[in-house]
N, C-alpha and C. Protein backbone atom coordinates (compact mmCIF):
# COMPACT_ATOMS: atom_id res chain seq x y z
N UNK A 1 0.84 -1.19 0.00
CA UNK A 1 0.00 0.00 0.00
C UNK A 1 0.88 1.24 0.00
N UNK A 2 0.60 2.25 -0.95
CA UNK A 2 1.28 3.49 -0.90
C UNK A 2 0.35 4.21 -0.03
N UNK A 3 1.09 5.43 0.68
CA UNK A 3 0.80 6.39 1.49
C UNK A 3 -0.52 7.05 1.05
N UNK A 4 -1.02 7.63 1.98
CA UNK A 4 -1.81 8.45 0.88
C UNK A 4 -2.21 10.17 1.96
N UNK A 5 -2.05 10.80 0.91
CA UNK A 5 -2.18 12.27 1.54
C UNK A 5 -3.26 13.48 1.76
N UNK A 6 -3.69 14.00 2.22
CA UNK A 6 -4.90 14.27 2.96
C UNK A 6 -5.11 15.48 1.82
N UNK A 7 -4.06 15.77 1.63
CA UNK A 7 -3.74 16.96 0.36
C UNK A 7 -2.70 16.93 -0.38
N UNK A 8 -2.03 17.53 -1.20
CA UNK A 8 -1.15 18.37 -2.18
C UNK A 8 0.24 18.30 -1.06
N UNK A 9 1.31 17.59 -0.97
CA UNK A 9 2.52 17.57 -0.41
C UNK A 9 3.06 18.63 -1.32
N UNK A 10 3.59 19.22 -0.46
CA UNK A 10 3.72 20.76 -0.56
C UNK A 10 5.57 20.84 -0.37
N UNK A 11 5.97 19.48 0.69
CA UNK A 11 7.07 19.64 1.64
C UNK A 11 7.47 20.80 2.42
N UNK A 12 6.59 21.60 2.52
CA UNK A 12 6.58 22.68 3.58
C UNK A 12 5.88 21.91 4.85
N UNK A 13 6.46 22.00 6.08
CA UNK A 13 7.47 22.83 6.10
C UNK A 13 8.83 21.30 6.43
N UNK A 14 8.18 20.24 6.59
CA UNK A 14 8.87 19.30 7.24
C UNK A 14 10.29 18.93 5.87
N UNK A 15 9.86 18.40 4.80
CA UNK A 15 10.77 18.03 3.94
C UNK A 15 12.43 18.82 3.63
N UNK A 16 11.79 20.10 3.40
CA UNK A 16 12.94 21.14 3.12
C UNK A 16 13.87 21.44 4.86
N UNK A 17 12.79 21.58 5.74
CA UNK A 17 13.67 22.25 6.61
C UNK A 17 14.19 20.95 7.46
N UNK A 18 13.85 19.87 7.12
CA UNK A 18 14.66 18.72 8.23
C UNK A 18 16.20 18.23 7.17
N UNK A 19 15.60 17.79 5.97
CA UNK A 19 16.51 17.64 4.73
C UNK A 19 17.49 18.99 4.64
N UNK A 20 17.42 20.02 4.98
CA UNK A 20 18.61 21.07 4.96
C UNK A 20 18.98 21.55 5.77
N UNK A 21 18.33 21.03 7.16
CA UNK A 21 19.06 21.41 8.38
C UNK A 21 20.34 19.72 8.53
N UNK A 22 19.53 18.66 8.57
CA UNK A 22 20.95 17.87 8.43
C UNK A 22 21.72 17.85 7.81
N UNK A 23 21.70 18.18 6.17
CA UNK A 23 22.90 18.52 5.50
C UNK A 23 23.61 19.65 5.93
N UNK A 24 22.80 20.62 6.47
CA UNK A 24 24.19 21.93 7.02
C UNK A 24 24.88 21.12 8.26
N UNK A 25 23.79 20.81 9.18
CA UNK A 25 24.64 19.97 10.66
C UNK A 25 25.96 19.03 10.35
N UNK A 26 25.72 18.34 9.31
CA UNK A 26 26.70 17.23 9.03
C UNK A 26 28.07 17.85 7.94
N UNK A 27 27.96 19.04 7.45
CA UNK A 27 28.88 19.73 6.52
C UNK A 27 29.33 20.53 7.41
N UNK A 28 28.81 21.21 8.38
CA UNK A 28 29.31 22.27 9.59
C UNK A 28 30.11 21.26 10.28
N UNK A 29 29.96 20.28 10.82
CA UNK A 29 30.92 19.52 11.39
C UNK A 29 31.97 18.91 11.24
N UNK A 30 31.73 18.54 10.10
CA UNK A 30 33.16 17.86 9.28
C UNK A 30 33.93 19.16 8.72
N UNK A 31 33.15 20.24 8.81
CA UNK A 31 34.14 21.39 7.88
C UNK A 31 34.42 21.42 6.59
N UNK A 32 32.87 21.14 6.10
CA UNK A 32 33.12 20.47 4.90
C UNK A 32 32.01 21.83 4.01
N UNK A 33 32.04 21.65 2.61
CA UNK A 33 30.67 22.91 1.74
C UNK A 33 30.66 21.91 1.02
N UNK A 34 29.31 22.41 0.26
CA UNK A 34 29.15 21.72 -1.09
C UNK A 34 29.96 22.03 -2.48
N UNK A 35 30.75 22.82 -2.16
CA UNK A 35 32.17 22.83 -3.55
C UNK A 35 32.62 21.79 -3.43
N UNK A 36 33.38 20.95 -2.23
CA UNK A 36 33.82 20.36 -1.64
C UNK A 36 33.72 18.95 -2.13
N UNK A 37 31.60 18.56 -2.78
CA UNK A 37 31.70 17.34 -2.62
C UNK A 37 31.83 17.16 -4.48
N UNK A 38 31.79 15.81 -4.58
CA UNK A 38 31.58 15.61 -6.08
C UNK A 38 30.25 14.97 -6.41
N UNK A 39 29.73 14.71 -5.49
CA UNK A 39 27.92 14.08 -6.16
C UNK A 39 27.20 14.30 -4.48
N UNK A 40 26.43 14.79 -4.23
CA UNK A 40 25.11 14.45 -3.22
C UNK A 40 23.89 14.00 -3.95
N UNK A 41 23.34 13.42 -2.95
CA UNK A 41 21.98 12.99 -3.44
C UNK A 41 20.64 13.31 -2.15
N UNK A 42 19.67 13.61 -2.66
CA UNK A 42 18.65 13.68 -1.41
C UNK A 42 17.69 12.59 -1.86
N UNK A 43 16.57 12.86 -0.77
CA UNK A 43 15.53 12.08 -0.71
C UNK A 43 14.47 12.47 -1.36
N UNK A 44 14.33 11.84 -2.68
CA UNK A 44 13.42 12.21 -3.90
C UNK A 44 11.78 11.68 -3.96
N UNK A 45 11.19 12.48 -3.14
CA UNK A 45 9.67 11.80 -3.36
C UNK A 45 9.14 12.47 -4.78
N UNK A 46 9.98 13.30 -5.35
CA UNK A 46 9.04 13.50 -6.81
C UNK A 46 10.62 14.16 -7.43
N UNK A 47 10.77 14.77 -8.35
CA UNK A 47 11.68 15.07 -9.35
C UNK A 47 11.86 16.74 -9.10
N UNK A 48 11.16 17.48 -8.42
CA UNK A 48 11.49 18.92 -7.97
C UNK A 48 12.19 19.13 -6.67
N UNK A 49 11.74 18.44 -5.57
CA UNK A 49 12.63 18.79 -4.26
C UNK A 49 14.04 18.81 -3.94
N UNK A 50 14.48 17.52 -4.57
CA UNK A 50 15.84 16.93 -4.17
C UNK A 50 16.34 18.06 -4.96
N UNK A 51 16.30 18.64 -6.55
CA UNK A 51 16.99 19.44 -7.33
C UNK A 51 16.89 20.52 -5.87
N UNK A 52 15.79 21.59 -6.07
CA UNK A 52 15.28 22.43 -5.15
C UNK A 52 16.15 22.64 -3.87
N UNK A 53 16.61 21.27 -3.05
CA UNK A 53 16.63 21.40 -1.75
C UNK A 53 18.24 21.63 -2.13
N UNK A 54 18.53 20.78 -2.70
CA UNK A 54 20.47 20.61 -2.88
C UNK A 54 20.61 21.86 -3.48
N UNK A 55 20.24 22.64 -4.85
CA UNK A 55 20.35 24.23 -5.12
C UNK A 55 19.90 25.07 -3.77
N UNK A 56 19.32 25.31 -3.28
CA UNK A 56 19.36 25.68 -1.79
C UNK A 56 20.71 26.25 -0.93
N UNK A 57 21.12 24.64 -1.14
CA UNK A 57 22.18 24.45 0.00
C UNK A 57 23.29 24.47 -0.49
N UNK A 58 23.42 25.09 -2.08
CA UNK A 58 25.06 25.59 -2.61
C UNK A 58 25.03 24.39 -3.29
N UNK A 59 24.80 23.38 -3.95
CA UNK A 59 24.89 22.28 -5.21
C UNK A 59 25.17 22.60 -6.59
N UNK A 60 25.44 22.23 -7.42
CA UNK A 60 25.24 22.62 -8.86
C UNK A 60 24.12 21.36 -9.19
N UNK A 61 23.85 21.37 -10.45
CA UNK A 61 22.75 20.74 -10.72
C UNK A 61 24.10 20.01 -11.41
N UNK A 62 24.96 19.55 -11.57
CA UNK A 62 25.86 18.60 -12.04
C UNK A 62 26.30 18.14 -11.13
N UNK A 63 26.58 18.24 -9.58
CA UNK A 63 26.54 17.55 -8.19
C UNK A 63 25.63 16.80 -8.47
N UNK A 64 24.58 16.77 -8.68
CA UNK A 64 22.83 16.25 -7.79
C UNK A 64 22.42 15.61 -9.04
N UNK A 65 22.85 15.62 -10.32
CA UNK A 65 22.11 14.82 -11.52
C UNK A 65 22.73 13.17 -11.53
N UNK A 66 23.55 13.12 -11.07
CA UNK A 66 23.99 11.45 -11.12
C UNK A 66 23.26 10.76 -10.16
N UNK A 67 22.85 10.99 -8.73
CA UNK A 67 21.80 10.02 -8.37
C UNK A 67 20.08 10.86 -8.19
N UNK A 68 20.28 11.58 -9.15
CA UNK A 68 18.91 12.43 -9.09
C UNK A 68 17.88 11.52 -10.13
N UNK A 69 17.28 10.11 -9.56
CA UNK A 69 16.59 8.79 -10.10
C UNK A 69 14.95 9.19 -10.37
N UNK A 70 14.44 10.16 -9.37
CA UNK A 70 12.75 9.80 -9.68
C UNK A 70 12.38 10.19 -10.80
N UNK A 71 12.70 11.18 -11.58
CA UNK A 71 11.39 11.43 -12.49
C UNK A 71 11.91 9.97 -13.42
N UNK A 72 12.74 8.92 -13.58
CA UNK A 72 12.31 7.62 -14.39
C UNK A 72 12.07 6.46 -13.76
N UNK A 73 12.25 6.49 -12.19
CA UNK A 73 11.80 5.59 -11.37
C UNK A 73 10.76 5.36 -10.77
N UNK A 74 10.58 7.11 -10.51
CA UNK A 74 9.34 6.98 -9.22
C UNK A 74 9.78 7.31 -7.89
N UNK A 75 8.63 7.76 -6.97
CA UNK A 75 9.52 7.73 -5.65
C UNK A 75 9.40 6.23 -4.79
N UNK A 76 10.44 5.76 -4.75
CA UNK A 76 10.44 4.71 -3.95
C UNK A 76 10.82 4.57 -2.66
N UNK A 77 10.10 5.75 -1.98
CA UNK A 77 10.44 6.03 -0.48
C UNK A 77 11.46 5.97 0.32
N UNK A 78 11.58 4.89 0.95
CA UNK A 78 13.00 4.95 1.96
C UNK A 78 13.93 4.35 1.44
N UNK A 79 13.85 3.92 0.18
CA UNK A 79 14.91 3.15 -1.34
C UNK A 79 15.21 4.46 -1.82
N UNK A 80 14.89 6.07 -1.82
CA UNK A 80 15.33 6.39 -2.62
C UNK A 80 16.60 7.34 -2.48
N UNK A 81 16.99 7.78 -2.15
CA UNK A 81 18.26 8.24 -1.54
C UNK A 81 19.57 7.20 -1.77
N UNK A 82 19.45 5.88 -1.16
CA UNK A 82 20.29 4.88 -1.56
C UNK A 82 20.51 4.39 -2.42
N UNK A 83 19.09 4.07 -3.30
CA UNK A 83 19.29 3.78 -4.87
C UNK A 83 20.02 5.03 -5.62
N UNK A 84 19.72 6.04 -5.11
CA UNK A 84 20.48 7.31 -5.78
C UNK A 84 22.21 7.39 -5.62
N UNK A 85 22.46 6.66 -4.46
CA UNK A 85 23.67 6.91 -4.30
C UNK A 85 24.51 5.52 -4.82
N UNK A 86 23.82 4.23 -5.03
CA UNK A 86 24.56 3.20 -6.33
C UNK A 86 24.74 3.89 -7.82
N UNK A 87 23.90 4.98 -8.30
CA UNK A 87 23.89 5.23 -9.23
C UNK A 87 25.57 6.12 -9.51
N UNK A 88 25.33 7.14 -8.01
CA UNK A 88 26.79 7.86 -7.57
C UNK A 88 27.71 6.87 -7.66
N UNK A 89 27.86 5.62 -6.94
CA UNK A 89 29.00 5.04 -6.86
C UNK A 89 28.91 3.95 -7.59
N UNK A 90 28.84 3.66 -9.24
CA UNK A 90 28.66 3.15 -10.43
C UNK A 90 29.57 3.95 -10.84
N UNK A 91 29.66 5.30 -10.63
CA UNK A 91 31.04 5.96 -11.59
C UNK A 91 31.55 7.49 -11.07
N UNK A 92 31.81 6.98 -9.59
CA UNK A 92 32.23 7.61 -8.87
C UNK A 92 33.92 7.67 -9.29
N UNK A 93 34.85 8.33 -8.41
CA UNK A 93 36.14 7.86 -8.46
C UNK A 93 36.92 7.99 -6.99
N UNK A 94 38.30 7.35 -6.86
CA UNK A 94 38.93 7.46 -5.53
C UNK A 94 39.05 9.17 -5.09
N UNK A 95 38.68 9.41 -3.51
CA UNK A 95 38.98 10.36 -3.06
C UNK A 95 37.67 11.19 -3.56
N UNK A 96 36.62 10.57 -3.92
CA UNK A 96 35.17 11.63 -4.25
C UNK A 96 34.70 11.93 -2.69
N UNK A 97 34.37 12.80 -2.63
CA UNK A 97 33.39 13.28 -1.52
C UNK A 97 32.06 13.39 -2.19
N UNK A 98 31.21 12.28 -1.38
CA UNK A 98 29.60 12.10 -0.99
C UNK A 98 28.86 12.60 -0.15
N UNK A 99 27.43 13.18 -0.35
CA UNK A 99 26.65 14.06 0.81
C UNK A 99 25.33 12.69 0.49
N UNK A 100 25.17 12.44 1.55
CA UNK A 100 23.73 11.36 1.33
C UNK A 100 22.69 12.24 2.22
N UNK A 101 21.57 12.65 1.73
CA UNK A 101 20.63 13.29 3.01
C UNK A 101 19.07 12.47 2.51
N UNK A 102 19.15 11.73 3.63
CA UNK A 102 17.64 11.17 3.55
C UNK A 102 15.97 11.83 4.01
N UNK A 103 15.46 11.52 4.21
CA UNK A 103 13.95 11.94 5.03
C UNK A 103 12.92 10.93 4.87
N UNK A 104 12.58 10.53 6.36
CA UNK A 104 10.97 9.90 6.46
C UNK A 104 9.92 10.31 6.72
N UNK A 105 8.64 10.22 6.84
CA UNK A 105 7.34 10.62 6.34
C UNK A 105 7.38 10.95 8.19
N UNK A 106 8.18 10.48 8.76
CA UNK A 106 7.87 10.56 10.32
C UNK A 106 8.72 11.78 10.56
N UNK A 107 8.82 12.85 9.57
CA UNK A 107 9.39 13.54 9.95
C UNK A 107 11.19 13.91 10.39
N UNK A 108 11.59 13.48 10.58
CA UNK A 108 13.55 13.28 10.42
C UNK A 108 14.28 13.33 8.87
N UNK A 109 15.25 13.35 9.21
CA UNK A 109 16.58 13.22 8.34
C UNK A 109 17.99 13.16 8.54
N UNK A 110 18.54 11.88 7.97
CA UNK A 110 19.78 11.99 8.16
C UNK A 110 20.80 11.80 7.26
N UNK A 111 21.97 12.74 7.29
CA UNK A 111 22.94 12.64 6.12
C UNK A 111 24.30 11.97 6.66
N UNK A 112 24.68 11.71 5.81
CA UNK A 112 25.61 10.97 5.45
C UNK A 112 27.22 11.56 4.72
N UNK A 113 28.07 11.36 5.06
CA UNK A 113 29.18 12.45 3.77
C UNK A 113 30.15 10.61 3.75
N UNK A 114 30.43 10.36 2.71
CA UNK A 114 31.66 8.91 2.18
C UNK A 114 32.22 9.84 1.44
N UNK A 115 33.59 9.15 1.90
CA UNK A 115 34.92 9.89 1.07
C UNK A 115 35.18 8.47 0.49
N UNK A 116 35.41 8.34 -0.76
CA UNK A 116 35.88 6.76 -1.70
C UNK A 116 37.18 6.80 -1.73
N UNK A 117 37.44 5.29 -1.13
CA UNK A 117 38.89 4.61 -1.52
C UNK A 117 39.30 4.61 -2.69
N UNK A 118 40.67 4.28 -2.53
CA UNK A 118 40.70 3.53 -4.37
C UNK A 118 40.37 2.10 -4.96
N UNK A 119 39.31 1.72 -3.18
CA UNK A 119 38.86 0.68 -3.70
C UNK A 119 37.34 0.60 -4.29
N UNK A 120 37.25 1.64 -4.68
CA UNK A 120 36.00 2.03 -5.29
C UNK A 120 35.63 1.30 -6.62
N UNK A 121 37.30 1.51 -7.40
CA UNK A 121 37.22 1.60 -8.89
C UNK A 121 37.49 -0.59 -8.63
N UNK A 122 37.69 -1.08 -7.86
CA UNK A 122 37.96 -2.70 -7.89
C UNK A 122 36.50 -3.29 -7.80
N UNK A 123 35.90 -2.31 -7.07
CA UNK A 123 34.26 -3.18 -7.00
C UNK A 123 32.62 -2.90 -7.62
N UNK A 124 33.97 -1.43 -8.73
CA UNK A 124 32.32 -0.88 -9.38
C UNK A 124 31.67 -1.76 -10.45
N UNK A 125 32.89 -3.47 -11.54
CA UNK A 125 31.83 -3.99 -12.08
C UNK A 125 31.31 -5.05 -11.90
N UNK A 126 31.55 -5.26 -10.26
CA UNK A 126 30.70 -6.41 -9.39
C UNK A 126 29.14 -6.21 -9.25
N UNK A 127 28.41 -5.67 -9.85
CA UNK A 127 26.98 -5.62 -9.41
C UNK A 127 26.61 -4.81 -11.24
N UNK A 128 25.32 -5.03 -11.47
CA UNK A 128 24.44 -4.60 -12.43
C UNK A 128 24.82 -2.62 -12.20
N UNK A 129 25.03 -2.00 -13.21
CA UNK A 129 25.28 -0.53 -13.07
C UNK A 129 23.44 -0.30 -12.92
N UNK A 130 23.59 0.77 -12.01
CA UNK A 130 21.95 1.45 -11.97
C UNK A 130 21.08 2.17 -13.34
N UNK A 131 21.99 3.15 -13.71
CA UNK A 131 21.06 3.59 -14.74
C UNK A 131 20.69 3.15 -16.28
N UNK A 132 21.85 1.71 -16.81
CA UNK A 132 21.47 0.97 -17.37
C UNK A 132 20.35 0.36 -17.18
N UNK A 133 19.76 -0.16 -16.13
CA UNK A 133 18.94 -1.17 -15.93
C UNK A 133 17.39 -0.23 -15.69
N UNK A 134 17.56 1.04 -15.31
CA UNK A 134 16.59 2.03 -15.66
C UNK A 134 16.21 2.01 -17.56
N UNK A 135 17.29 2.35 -18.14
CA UNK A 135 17.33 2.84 -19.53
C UNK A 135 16.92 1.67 -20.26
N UNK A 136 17.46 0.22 -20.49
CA UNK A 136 17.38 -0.38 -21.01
C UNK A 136 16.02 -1.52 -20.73
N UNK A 137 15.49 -2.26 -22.07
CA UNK A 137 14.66 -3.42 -21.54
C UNK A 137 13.22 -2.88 -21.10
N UNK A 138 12.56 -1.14 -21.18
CA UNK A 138 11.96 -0.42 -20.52
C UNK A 138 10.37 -1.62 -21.59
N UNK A 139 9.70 -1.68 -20.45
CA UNK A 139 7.98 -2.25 -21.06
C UNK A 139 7.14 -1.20 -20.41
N UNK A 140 6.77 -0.57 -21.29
CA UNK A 140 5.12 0.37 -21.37
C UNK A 140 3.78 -0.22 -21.55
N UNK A 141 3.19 0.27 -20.91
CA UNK A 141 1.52 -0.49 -21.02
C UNK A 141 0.65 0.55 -21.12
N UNK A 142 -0.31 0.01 -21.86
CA UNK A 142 -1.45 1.06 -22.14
C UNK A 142 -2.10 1.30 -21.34
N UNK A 143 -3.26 2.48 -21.08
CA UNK A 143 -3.59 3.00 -20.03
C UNK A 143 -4.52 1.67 -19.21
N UNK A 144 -5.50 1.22 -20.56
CA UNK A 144 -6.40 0.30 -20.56
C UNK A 144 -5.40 -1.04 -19.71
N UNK A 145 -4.25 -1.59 -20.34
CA UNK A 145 -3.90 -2.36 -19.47
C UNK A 145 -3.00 -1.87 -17.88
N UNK A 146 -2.59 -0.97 -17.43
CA UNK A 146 -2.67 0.01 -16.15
C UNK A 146 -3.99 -0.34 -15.51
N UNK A 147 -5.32 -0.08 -16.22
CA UNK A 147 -6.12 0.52 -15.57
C UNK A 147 -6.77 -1.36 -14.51
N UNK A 148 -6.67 -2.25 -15.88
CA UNK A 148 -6.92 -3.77 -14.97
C UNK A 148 -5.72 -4.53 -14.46
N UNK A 149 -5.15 -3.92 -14.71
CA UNK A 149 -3.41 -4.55 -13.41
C UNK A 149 -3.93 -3.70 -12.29
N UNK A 150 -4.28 -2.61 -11.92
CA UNK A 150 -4.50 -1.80 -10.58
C UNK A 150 -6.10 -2.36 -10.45
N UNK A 151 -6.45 -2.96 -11.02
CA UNK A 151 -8.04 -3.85 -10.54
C UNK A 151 -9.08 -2.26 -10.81
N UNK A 152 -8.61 -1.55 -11.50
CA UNK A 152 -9.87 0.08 -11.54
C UNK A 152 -10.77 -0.76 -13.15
N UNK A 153 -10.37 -1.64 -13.67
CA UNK A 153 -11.30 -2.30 -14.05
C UNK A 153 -11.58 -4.07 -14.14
N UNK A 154 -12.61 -4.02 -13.74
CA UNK A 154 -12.83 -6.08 -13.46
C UNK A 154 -13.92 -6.35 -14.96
N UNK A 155 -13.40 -7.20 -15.29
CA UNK A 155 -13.64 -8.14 -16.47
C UNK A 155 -14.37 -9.16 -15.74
N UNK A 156 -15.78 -9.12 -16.35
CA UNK A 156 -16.75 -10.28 -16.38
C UNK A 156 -17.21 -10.61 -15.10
N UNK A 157 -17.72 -9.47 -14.17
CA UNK A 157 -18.38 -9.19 -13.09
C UNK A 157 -19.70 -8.74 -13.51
């Protein structure tokens, strides 16, 4: 079952200000900015915030586009931040600085900063790359077949 919302998620005020108060908390501490890193990723419930929140907080939109996944995935809730950041470390390199900043519906957030070994580049073609497996092999369905996979229409009732 997906969530469901009483209205129009707005991410005011919880999304933006928990998601950019832990990324400043966790960059203020390490002594770290966002010049600094080479990819962050946030927690993407739709394809405007994560851009939104990381421009905010000093990003370029060339930081934030390598695990910036929903508008071809979807939001896949507490998968999405992490799936964003296999996509980062698929073709990352040694000595990258990472910002991970998550958020749950319960309100929190927490970030993350990975600095990569040089054992980065030994284990990136041990696993399926992420945005291949987005891009490629893609099956579309018509609305009509959408509409009786989600049961909004029953055949021979």
């Amino acid at each position: 079952h997906y969530p469901r919302h009483g209205s129009r998620f707005t991410g005011e005020p919880a999304y933006f200000r928990h998601s950019t108060s832990s990324a400043l908390g966790i960059m203020k501490k390490a002594g770290v900015e966002p010049p600094d890193f080479a990819h962050a990723v946030f927690h993407q419930p739709n394809g405007k915030f994560p851009m939104r929140v990381g421009k905010k907080l000093g990003f370029t939109e060339e930081q934030l586009r390598t695990g910036w996944l929903s508008p071809w995935l979807g939001n896949t809730y507490s998968g999405a931040s992490p799936i964003g950041l296999t996509a980062i470390l698929d073709i990352a390199n040694p000595g990258d600085l990472l910002l991970l900043t998550s958020f749950g519906s319960g309100a929190g957030s927490d970030s993350f900063i990975f600095k990569l070994t040089d054992r980065i580049t030994e284990v990136q073609d041990l696993a399926a790359k992420t945005r291949p497996q987005l891009d490629e092999n893609k099956f579309y369905v018509n609305y009509g077949t959408y509409a009786k996979l989600r049961g909004k229409i029953r055949m021979g009732e």
